[in-house]
C-alpha atoms as a PDB file:
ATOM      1  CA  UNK A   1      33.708  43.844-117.381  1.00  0.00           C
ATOM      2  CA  UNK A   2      36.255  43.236-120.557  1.00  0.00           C
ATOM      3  CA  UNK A   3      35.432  41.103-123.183  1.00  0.00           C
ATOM      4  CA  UNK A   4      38.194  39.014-121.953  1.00  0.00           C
ATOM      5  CA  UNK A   5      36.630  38.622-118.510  1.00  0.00           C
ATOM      6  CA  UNK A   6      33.251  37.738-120.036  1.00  0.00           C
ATOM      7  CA  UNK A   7      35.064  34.959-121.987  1.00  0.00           C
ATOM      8  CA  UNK A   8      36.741  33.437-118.442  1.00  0.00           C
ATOM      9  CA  UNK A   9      33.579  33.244-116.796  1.00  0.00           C
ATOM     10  CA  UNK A  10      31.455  31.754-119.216  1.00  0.00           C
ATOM     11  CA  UNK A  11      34.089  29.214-119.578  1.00  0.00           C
ATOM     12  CA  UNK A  12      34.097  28.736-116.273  1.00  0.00           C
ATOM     13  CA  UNK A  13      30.208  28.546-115.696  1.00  0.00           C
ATOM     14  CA  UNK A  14      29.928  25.808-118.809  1.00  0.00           C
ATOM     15  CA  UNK A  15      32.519  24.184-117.260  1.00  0.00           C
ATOM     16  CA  UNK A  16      30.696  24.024-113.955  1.00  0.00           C
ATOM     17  CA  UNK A  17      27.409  22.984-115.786  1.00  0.00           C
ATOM     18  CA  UNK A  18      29.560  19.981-117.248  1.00  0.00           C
ATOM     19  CA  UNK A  19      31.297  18.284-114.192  1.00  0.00           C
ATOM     20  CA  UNK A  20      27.993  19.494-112.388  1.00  0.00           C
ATOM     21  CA  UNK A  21      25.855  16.591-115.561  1.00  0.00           C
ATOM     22  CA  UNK A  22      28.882  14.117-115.394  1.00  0.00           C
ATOM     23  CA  UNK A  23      27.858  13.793-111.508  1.00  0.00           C
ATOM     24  CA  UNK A  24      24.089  13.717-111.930  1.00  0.00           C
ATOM     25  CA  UNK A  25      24.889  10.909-114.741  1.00  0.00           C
ATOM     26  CA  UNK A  26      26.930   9.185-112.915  1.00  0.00           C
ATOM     27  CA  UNK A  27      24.206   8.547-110.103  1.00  0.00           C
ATOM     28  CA  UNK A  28      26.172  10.754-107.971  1.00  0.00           C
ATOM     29  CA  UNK A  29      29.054   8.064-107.684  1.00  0.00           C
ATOM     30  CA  UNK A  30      31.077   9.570-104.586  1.00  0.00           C
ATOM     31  CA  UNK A  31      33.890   8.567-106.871  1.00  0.00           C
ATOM     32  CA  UNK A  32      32.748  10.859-109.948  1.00  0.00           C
ATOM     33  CA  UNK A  33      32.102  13.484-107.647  1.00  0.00           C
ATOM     34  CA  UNK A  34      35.513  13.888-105.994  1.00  0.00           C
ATOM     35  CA  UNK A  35      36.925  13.843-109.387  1.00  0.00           C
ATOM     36  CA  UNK A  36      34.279  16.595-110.379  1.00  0.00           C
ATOM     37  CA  UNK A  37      35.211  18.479-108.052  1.00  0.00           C
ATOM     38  CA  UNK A  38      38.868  18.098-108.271  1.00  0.00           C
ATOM     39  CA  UNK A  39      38.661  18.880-111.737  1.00  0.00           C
ATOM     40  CA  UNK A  40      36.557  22.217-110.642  1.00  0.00           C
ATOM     41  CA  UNK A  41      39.114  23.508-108.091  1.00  0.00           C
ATOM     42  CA  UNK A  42      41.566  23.029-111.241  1.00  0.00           C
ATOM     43  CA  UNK A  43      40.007  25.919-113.169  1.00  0.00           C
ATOM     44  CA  UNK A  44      38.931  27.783-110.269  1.00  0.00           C
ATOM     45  CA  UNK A  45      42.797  27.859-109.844  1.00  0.00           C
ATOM     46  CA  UNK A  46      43.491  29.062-113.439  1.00  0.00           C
ATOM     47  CA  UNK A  47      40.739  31.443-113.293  1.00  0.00           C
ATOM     48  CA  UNK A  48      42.856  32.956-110.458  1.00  0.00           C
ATOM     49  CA  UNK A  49      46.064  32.856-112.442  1.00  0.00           C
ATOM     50  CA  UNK A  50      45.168  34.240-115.248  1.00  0.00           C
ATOM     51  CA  UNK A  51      43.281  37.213-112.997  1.00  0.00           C
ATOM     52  CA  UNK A  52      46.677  37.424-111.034  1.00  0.00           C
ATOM     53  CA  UNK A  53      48.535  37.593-114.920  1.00  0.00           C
ATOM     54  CA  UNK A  54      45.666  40.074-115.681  1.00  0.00           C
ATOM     55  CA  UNK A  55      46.251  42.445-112.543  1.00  0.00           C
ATOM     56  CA  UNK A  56      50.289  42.224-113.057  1.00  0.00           C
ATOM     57  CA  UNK A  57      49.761  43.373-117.138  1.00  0.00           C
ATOM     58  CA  UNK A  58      47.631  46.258-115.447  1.00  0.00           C
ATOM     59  CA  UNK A  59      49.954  47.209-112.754  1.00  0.00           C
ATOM     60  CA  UNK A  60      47.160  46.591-110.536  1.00  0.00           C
ATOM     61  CA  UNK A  61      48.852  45.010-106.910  1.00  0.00           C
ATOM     62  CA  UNK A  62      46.912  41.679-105.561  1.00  0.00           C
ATOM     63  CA  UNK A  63      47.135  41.633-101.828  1.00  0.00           C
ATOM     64  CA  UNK A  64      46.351  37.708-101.435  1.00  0.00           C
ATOM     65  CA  UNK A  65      49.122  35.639-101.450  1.00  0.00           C
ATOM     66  CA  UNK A  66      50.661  32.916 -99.509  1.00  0.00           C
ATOM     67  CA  UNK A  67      51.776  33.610 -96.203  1.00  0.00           C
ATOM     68  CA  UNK A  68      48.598  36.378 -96.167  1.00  0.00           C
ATOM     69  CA  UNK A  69      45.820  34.310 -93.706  1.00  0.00           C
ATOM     70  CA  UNK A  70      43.444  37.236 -92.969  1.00  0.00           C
ATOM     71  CA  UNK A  71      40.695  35.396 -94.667  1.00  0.00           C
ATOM     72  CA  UNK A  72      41.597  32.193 -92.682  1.00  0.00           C
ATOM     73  CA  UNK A  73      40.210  33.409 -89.552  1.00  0.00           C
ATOM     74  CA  UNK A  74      37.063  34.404 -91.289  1.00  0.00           C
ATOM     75  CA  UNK A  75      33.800  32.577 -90.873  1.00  0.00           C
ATOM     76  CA  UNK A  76      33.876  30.171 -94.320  1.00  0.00           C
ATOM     77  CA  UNK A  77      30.556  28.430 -95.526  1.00  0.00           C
ATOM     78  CA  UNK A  78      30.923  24.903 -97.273  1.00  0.00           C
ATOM     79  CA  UNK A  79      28.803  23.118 -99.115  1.00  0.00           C
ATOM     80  CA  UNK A  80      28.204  19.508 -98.572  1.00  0.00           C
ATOM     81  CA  UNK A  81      30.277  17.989-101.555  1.00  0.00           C
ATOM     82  CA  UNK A  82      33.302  20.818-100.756  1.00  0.00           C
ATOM     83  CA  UNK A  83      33.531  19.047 -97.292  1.00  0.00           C
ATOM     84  CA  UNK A  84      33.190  15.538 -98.697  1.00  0.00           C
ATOM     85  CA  UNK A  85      36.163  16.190-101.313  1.00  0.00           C
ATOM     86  CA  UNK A  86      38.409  18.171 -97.990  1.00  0.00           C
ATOM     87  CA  UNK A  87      37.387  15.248 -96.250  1.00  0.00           C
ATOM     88  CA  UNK A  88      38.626  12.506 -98.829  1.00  0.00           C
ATOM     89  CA  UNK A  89      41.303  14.922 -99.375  1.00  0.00           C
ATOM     90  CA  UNK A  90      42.952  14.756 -95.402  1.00  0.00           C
ATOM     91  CA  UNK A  91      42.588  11.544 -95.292  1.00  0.00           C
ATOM     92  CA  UNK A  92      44.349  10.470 -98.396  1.00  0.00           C
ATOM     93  CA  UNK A  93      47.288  13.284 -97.873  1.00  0.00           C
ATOM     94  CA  UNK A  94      47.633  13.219 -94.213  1.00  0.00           C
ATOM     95  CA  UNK A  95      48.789  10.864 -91.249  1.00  0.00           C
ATOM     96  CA  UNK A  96      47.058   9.873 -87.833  1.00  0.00           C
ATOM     97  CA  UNK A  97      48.919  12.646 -86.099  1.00  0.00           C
ATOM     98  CA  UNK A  98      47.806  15.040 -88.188  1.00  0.00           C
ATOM     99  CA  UNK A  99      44.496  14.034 -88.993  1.00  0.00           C
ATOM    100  CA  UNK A 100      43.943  14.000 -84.830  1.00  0.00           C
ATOM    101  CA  UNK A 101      45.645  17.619 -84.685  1.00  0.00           C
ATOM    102  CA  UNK A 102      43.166  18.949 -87.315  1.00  0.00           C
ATOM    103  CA  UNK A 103      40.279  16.995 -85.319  1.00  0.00           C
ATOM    104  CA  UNK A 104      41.718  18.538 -82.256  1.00  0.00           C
ATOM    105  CA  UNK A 105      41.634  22.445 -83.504  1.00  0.00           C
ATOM    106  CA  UNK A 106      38.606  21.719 -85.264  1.00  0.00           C
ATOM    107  CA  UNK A 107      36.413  20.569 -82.257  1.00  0.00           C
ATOM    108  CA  UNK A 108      38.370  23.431 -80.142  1.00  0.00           C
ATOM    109  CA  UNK A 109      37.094  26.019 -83.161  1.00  0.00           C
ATOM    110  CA  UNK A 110      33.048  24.460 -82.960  1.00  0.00           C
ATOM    111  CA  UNK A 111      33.143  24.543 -79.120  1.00  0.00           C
ATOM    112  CA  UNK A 112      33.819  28.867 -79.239  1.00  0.00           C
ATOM    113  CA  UNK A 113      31.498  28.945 -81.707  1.00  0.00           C
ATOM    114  CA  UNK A 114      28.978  26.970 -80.231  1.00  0.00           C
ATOM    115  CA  UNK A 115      28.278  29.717 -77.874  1.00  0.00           C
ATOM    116  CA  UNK A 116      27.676  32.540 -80.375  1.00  0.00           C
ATOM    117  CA  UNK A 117      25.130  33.627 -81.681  1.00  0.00           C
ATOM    118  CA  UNK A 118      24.290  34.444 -85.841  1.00  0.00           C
ATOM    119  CA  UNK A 119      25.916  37.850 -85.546  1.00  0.00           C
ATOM    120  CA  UNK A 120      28.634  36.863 -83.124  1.00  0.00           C
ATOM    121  CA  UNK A 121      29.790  34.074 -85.571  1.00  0.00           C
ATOM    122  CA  UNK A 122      29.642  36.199 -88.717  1.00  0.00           C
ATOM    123  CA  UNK A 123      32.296  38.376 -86.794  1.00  0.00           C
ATOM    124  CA  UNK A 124      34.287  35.886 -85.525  1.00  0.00           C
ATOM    125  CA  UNK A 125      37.954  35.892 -85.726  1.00  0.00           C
ATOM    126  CA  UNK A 126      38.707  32.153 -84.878  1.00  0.00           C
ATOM    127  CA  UNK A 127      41.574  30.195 -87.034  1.00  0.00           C
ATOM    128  CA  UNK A 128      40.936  27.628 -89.657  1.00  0.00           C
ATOM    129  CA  UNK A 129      41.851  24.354 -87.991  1.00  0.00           C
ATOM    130  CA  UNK A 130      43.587  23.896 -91.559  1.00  0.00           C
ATOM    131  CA  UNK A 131      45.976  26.656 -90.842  1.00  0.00           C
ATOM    132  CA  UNK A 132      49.869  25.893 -90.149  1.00  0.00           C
ATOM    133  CA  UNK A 133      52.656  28.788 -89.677  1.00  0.00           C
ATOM    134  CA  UNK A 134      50.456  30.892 -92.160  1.00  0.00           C
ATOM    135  CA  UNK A 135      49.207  28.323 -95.129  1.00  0.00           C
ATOM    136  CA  UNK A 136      46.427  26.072 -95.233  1.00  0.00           C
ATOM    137  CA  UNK A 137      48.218  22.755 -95.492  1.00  0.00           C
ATOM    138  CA  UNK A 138      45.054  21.444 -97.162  1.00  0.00           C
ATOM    139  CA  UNK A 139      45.088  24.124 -99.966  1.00  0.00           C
ATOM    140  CA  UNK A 140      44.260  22.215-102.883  1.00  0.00           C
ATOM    141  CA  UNK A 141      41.141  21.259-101.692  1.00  0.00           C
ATOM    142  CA  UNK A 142      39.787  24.363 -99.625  1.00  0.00           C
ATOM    143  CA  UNK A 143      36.324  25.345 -99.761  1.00  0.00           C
ATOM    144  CA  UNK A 144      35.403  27.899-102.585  1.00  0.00           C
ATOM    145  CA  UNK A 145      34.688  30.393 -99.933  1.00  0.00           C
ATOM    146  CA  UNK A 146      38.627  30.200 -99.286  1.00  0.00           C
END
């Protein structure tokens, strides 16, 4: 790892460790949180710019890019507070119609996988109920896993 790449990540880990205290402090206002967390997906998105700028400088080609949803039918982990910020995030940014389409594909999605086991689920290939013609429309506040 480069000296440069040390540099991002500590950033990026003291800057976790930050939003992470304002929460605590806060008394883990819902309110504080979802701004935490906005905030966090902020770097996390600079983190990948700058590895993006990094790559390009090296001639080194980045496969993941919009319109590229392989990882979108992969099995994605959340964390409570990742769900909570989606969550306030779809309904703030999205309409009745398209809040019941998302609830639609995403009790279709939990019924398949209902009947899977550990393994089988792992290896699924079932699509985000997020995804749209190739995007998430909800990409601003995916899960980290995304």
């Amino acid at each position: 790892m480069s000296n440069h790449q040390k540099k991002i990540e500590q950033a990026f880990y003291s800057d976790g460790f930050k939003l992470g205290m304002e929460v605590v402090q806060s008394g883990n206002s819902r309110e504080v949180l979802i701004d935490s967390v906005s905030k966090m997906y902020e770097s996390i998105d600079s983190l990948i710019e700058a590895l993006s700028e990094f790559a390009g400088k090296n001639n080194q080609r980045i496969d993941c890019k919009k319109g590229c949803h392989w990882c979108c039918h992969q099995p994605v982990f959340a964390l409570d507070y990742e769900l909570k910020y989606l969550n306030d995030f779809v309904i703030k940014n999205f309409d009745a119609g398209t809040r019941n389409k998302i609830k639609i594909r995403a009790e279709s999605k939990r019924n398949k996988l209902s009947r899977l086991n550990e393994k089988e689920i792992l290896n699924s290939k079932y699509p985000c109920p997020l995804l749209e013609e190739g995007a998430c429309i909800a990409y601003s506040a995916r899960p980290m896993a995304c």
